[in-house]
Protein backbone atom coordinates (compact mmCIF):
# COMPACT_ATOMS: atom_id res chain seq x y z
CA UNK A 1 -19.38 -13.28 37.52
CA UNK A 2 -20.54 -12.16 34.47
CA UNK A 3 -18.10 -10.03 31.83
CA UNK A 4 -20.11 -6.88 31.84
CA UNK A 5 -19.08 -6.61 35.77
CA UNK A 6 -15.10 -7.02 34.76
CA UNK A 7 -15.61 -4.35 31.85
CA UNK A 8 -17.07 -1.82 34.48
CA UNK A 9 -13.89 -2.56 36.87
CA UNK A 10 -11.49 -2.16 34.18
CA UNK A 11 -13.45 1.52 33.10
CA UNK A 12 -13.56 2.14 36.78
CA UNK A 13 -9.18 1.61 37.00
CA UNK A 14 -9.12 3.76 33.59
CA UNK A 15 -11.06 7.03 35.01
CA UNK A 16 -11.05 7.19 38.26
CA UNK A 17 -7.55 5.07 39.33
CA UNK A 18 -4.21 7.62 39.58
CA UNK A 19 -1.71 5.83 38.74
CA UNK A 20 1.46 7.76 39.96
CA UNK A 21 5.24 6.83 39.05
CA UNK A 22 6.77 5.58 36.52
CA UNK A 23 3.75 3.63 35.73
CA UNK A 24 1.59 6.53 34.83
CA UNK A 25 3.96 8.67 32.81
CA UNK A 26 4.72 5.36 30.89
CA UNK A 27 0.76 4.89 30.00
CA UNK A 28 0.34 8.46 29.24
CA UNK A 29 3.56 7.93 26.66
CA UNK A 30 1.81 4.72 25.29
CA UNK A 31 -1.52 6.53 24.76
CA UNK A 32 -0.25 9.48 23.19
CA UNK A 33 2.56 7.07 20.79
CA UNK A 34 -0.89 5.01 19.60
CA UNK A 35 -2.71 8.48 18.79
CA UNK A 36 0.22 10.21 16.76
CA UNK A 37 1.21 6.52 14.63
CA UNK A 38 -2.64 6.60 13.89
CA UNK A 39 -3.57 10.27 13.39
CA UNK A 40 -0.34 10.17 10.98
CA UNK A 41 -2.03 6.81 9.25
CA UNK A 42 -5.21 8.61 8.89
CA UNK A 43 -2.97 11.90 7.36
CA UNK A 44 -0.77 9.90 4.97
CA UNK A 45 -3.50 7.94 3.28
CA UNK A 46 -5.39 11.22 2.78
CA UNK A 47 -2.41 12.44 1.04
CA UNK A 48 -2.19 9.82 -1.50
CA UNK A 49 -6.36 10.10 -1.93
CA UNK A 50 -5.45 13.84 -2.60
CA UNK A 51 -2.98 13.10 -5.52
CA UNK A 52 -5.08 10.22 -6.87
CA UNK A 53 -7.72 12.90 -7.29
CA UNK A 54 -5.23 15.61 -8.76
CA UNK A 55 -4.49 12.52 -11.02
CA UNK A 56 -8.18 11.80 -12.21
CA UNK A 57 -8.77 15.56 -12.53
CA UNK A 58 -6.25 15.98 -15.42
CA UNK A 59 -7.54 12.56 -17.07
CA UNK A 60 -10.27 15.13 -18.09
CA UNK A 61 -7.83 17.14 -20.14
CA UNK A 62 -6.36 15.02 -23.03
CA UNK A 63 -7.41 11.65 -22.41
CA UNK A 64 -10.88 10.79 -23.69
CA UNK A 65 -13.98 8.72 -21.85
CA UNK A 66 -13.45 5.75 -24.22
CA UNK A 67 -10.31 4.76 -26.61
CA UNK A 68 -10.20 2.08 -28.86
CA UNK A 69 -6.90 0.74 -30.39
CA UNK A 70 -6.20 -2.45 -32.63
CA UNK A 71 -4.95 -5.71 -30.94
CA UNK A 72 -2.28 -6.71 -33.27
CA UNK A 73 -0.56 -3.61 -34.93
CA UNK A 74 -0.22 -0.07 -35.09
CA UNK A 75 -2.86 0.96 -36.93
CA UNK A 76 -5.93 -0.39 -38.52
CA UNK A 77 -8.64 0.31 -41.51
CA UNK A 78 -11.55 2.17 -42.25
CA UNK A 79 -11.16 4.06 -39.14
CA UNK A 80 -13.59 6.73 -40.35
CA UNK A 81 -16.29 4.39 -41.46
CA UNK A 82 -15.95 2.66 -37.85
CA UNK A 83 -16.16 5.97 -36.47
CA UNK A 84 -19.19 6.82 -38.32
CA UNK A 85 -20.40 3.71 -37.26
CA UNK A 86 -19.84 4.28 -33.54
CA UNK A 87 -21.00 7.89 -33.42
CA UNK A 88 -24.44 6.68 -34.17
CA UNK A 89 -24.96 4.53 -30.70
CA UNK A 90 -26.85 6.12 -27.96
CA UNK A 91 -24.29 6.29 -25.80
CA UNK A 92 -21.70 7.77 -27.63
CA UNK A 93 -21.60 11.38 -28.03
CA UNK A 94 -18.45 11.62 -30.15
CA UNK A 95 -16.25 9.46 -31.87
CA UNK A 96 -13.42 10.62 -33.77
CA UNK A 97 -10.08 8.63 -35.17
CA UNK A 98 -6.67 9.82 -34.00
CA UNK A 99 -3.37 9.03 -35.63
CA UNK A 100 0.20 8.57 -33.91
CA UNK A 101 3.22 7.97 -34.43
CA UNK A 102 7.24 9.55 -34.08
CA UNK A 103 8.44 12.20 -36.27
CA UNK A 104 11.14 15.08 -36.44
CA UNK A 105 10.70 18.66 -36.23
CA UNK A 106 13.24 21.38 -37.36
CA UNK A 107 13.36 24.89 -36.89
CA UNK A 108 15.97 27.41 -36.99
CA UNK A 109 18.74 25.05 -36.57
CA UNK A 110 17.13 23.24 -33.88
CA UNK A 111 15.87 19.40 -34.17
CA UNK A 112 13.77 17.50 -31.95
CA UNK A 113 11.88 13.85 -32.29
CA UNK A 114 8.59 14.53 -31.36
CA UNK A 115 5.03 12.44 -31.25
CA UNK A 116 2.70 13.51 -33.81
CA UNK A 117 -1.14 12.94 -33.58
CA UNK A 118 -3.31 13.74 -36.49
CA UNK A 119 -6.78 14.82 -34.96
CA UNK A 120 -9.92 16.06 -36.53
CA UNK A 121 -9.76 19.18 -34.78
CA UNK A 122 -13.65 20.14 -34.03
CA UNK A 123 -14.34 16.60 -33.09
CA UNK A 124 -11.45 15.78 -31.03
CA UNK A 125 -12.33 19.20 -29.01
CA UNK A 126 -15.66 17.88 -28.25
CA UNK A 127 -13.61 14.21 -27.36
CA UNK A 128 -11.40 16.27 -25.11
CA UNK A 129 -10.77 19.20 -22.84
CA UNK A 130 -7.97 20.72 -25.32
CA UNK A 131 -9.57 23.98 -25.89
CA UNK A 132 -9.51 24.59 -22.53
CA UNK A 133 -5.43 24.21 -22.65
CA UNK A 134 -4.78 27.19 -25.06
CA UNK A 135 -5.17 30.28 -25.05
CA UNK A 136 -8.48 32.06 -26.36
CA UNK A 137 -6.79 33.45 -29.23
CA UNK A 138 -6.14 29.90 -30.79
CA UNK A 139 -9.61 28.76 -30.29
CA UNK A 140 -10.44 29.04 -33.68
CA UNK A 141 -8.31 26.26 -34.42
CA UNK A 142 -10.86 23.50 -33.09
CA UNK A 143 -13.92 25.06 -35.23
CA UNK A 144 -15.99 21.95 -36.57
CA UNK A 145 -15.67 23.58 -39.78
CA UNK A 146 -11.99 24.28 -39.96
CA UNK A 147 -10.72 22.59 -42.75
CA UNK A 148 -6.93 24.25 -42.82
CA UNK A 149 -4.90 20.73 -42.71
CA UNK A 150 -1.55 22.81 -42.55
CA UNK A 151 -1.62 23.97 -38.82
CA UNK A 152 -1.07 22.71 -35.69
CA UNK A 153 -0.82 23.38 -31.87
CA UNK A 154 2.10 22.35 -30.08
CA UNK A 155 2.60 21.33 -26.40
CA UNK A 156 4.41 23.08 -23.70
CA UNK A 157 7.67 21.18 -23.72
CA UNK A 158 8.30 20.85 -27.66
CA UNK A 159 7.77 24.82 -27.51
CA UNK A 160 9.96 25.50 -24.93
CA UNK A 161 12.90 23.31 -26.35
CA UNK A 162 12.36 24.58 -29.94
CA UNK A 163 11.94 27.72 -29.06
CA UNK A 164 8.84 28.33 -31.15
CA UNK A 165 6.40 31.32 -31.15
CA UNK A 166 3.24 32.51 -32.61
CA UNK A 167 2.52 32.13 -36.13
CA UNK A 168 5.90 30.36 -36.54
CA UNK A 169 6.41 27.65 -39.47
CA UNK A 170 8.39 24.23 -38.54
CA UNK A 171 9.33 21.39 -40.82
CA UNK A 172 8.68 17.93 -39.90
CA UNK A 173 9.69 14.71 -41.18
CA UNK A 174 8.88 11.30 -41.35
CA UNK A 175 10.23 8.20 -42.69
CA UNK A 176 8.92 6.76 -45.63
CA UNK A 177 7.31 3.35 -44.82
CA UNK A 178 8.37 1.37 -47.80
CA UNK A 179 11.75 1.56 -49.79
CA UNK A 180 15.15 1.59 -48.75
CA UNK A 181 17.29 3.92 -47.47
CA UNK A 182 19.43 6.03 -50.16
CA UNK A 183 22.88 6.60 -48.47
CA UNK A 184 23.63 8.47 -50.58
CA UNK A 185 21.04 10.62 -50.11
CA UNK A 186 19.17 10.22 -46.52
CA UNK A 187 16.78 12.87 -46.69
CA UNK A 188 14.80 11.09 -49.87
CA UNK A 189 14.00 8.51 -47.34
CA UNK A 190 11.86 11.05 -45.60
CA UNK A 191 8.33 12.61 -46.05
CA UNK A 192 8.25 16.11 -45.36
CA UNK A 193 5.68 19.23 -45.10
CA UNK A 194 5.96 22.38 -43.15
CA UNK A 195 2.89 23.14 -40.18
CA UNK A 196 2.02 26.77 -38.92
CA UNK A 197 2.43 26.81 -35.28
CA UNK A 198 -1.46 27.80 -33.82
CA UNK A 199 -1.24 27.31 -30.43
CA UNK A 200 0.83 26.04 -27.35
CA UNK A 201 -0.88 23.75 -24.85
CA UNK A 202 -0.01 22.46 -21.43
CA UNK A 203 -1.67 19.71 -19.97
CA UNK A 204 0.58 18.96 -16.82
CA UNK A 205 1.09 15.68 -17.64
CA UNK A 206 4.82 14.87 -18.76
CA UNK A 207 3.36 12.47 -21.31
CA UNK A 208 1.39 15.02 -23.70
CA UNK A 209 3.74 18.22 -22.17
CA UNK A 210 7.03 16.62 -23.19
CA UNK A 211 7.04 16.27 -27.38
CA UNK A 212 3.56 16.47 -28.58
CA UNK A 213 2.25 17.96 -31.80
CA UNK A 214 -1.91 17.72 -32.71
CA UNK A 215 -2.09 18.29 -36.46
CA UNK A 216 -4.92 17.82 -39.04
CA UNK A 217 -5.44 13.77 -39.55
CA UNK A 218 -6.05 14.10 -42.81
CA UNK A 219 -1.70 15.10 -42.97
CA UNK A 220 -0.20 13.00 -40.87
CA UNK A 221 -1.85 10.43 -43.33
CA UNK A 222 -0.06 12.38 -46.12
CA UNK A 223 2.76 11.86 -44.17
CA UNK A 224 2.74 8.16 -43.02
CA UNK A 225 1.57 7.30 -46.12
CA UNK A 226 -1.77 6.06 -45.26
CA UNK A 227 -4.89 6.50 -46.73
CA UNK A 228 -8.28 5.38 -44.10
CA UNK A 229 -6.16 4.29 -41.55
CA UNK A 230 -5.86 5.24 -37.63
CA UNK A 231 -3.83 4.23 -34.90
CA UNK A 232 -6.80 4.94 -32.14
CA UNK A 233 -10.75 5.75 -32.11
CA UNK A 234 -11.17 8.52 -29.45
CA UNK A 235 -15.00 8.29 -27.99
CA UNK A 236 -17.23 11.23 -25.75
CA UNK A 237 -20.05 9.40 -23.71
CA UNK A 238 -22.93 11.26 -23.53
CA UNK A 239 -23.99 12.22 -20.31
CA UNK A 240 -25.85 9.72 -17.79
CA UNK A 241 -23.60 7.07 -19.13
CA UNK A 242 -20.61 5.40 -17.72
CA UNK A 243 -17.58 4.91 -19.75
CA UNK A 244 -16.78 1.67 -18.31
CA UNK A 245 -20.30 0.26 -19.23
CA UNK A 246 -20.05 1.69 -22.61
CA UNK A 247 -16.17 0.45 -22.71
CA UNK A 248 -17.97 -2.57 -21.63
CA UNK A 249 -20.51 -2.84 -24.35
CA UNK A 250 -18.26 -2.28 -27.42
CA UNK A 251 -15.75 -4.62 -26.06
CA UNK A 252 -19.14 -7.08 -26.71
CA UNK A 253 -19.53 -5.51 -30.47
CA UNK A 254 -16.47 -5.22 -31.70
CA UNK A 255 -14.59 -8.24 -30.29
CA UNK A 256 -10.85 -9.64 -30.46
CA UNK A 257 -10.06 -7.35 -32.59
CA UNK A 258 -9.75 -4.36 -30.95
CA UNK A 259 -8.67 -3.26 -27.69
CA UNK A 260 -11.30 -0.74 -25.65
CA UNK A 261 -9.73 0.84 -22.23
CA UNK A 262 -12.00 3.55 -20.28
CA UNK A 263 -10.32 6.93 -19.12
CA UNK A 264 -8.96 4.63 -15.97
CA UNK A 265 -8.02 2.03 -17.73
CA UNK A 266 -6.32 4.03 -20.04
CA UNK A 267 -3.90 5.75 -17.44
CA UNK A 268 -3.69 2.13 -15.22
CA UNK A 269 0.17 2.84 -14.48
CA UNK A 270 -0.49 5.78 -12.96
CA UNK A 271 -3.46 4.63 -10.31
CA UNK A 272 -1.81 1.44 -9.45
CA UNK A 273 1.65 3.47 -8.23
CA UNK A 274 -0.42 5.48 -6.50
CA UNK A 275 -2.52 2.83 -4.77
CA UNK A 276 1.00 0.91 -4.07
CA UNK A 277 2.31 3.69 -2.46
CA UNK A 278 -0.32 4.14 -0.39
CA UNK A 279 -0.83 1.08 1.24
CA UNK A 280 3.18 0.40 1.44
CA UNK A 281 2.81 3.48 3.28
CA UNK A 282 0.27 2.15 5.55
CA UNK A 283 2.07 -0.87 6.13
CA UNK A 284 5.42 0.75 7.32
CA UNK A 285 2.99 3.59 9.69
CA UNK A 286 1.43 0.34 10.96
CA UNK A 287 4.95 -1.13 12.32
CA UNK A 288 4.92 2.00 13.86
CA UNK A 289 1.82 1.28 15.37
CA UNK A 290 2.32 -1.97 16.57
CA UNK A 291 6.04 -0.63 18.18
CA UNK A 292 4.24 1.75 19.63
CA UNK A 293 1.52 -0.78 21.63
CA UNK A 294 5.18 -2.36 23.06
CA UNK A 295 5.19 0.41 25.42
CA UNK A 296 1.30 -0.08 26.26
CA UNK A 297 2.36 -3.48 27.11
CA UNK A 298 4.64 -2.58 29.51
CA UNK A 299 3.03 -0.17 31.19
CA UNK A 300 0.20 -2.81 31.47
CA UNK A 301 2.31 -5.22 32.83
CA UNK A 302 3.47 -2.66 35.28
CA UNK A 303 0.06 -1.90 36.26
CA UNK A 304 -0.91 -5.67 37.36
CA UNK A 305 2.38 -5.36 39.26
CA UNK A 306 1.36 -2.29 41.05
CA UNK A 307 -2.11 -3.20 41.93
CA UNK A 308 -1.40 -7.19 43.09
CA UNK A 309 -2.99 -6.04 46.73
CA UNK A 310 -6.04 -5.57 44.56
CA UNK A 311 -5.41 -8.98 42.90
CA UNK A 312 -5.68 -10.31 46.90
CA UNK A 313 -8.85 -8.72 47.41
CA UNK A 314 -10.39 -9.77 44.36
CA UNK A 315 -9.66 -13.63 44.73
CA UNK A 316 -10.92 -13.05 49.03
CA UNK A 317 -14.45 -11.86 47.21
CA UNK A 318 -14.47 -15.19 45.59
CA UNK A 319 -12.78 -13.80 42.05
CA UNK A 320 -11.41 -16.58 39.63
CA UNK A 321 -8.15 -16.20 38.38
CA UNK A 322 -9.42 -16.02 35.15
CA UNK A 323 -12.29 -13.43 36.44
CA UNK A 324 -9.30 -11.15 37.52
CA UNK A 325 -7.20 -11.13 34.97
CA UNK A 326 -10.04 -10.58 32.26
CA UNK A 327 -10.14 -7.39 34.53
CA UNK A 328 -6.55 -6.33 33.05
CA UNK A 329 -7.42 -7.58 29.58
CA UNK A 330 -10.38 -5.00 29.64
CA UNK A 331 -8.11 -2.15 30.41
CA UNK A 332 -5.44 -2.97 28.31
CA UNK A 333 -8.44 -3.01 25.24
CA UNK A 334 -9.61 0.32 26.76
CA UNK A 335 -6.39 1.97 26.78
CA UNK A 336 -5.06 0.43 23.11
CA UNK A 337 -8.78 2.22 22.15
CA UNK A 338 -8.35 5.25 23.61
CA UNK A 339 -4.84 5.88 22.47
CA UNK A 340 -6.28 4.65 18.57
CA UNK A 341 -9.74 6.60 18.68
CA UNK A 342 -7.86 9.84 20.50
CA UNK A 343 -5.48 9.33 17.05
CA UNK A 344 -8.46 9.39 14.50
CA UNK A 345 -9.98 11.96 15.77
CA UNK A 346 -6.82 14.57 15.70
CA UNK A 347 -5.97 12.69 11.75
CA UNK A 348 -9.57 13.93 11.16
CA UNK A 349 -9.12 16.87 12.66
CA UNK A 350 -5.64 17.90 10.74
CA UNK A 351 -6.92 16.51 7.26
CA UNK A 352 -10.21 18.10 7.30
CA UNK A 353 -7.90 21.51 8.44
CA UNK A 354 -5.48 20.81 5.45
CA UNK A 355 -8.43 20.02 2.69
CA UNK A 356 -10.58 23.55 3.85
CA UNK A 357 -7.65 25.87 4.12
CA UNK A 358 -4.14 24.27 2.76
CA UNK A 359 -2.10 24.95 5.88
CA UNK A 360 0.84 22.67 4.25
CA UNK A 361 2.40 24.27 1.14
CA UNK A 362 5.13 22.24 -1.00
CA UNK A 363 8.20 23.81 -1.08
CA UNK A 364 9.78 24.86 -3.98
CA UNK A 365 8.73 27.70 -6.46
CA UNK A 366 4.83 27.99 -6.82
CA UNK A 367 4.71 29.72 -10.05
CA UNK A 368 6.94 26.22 -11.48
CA UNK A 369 4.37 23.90 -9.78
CA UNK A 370 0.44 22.66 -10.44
CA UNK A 371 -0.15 22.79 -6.70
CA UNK A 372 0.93 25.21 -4.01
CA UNK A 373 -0.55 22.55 -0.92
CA UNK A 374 0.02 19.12 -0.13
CA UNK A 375 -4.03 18.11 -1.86
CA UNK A 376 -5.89 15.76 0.87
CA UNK A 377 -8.80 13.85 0.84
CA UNK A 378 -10.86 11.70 3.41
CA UNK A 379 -12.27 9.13 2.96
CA UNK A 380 -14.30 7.15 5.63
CA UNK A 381 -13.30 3.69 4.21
CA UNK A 382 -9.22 4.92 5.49
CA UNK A 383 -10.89 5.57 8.81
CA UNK A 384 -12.07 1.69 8.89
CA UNK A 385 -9.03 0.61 7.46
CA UNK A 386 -6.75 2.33 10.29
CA UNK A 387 -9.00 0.82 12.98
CA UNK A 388 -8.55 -2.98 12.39
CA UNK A 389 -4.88 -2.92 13.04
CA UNK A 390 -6.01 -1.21 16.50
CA UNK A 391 -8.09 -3.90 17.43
CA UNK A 392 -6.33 -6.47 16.64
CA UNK A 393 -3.21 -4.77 18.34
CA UNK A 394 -5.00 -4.24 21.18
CA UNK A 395 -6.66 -7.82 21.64
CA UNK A 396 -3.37 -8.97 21.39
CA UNK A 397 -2.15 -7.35 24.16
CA UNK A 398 -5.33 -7.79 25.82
CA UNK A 399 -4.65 -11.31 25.94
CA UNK A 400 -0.76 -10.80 26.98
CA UNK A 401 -1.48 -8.99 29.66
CA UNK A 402 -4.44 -11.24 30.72
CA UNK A 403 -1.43 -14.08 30.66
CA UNK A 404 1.12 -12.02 32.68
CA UNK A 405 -1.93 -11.17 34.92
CA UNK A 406 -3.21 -14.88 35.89
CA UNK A 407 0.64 -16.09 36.20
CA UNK A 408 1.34 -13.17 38.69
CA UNK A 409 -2.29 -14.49 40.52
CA UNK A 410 -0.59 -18.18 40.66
CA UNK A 411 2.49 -16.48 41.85
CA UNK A 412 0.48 -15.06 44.95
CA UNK A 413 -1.30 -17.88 45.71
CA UNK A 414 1.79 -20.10 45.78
């Protein structure tokens, strides 16, 4: 008796059979414990898709397409030359040299260590999306023609601590590279200059909100006591061309002797908690899953109980044993499906309903947060993802139940 005939019987028990008792309340549980475990699969992972987009949204702000940094040291040589150098390539719209390192701010009897990065203000506006962080009135700051090297912009966190407003002067130190330190007297051991305050940015991003300062390159060289040197070459593609093949290429030109990360590469950390979260995510939902087919098994088992007059008819129309119990195995495939496609379809359903009109909100205040919604974001691949743990799950308990089945046939016949 060929398969396709077993499949139709097994169909035939899943629509048309009422099973009544126990039996039937127990598969109806099953069913609707494999939909919710997968439509809360399909949910979760389109959570973490959501955030890893929030995440690659702000990598537009403050980090740029292409960064170059030296392989052994902080900082390294001719940075403008090399950046003169790089600017002319096809590929590269911008390329500008940045300069970092710690320093110490004080104003009005406040102190606070801070990061300081000398820029080249027009250029590292066209490298960035910093404009865009301040306010209007401050654009003037990132003119390709400013030349002012005593101002700066601020971020978010290093204003709010230091309590600094518009227009206001800080002093900053530094330590002096070479020399010892005078005990006698400390602060000669120190480099300092005083910076207008220009602007206040906020990137969302703890690591350029928390203590950073953008001042004129030209100095924080003054300061650091360096002449042509940078810690970082900041590039802008041009459009039509990846970063990570141009990342690629000057990885080829430049050698061992630099280091060149893309805008992903750059903020690695970041994607890989993500992408660990999600999928230990997935893992615990899929225990869920598979405790959830337990009760599918039972009520399986239960089934071949309940129909073993069937089981006699069967073997009197010349049935094998393993003819008939292929019979359960069908239905316990069918109803491990049904319970896993019924789940998809309502995860689709609620994530598509969460992305269009952000039916979730995160509590807390929403004027102190980025994001008002939980963000979501499906993906198809998720979808195909979520589905091989239902089929294996449920040809594993097609098989079980195909056991219990042809040992409850032996049974009969003994």
């Amino acid at each position: 008796m060929p398969q396709s005939l077993t499949a139709a019987i097994a169909w035939r028990y899943l629509r048309k059979e009422k099973v009544k008792g126990a039996v039937g309340t127990i598969s109806t549980v099953s069913v609707c414990a494999m939909a919710v475990a997968t439509a809360a699969i399909i949910c979760v992972l389109s959570v973490f898709n959501g955030f890893r987009d929030i995440i690659s949204g702000r990598l537009d702000s403050l980090t740029p397409d292409v960064m170059i940094s030296p392989t052994q040291g902080k900082v390294f040589k001719d940075a403008d030359t090399l950046a003169s150098r790089l600017g002319r390539i096809p590929s590269i719209a911008v390329a500008t040299p940045t300069l970092s390192d710690n320093a110490l701010i004080i104003t009005d009897g406040h102190e606070m260590p801070v990061t300081i990065k000398g820029i080249k203000p027009g250029a590292y506006s066209q490298a960035t999306s910093i404009k865009s962080l301040i306010d209007e009135h401050f654009g003037t700051y990132f003119n390709p023609d400013s030349e002012a090297d005593d101002e700066s912009v601020v971020s978010i966190g290093v204003a709010a601590r230091m309590k600094i407003s518009d227009g206001e002067k800080i002093l900053i130190f530094t330590p002096k590279r070479e020399g010892r330190v005078n005990m006698a007297n400390p602060a000669a051991s120190f480099i300092s200059d005083s910076l207008k305050v220009r602007g206040i940015y906020r990137s969302d991003q703890q690591e350029f909100d928390e203590n950073g300062i953008l001042a004129p390159i030209s100095m924080v060289r003054r300061l650091l006591q360096y002449d042509t040197e940078a810690s970082a070459i900041e590039i802008k593609t041009r459009e039509g061309y990846e970063p990570s093949k141009v990342a690629d290429d000057l990885r080829k030109e430049l050698g061992d002797k630099f280091i060149v990360k893309d805008r992903y590469q750059q903020q690695a950390l970041n994607f890989k908690m993500v992408k660990i979260e999600k999928w230990v995510s997935f893992m615990l939902l899929g225990f869920i899953l598979v405790i959830a087919s337990f009760n599918c098994l039972s009520s399986l088992s239960m089934l071949v109980i309940q129909k073993e007059d069937a089981l006699s008819t069967f073997s009197s129309l010349g049935m094998s044993r393993k003819q008939i119990s292929s019979i359960f195995g069908w239905e316990s495939l069918y109803v491990t499906l049904a319970g896993g496609v019924t789940g998809v379809i309502l995860g689709v359903i609620l994530t598509l309903l969460q992305q269009n009109f952000g039916l979730i909100k995160i509590a807390g205040d929403p004027t102190a947060t980025t994001i008002s919604v939980y963000p979501v974001k499906l993906m198809w691949t998720d979808i195909l993802v979520t589905l091989v743990p239902i089929l294996i799950i449920g040809g594993i308990t097609a098989l079980i139940t195909m056991r219990f089945a042809a040992s409850r046939i032996e049974q009969k016949r003994q």
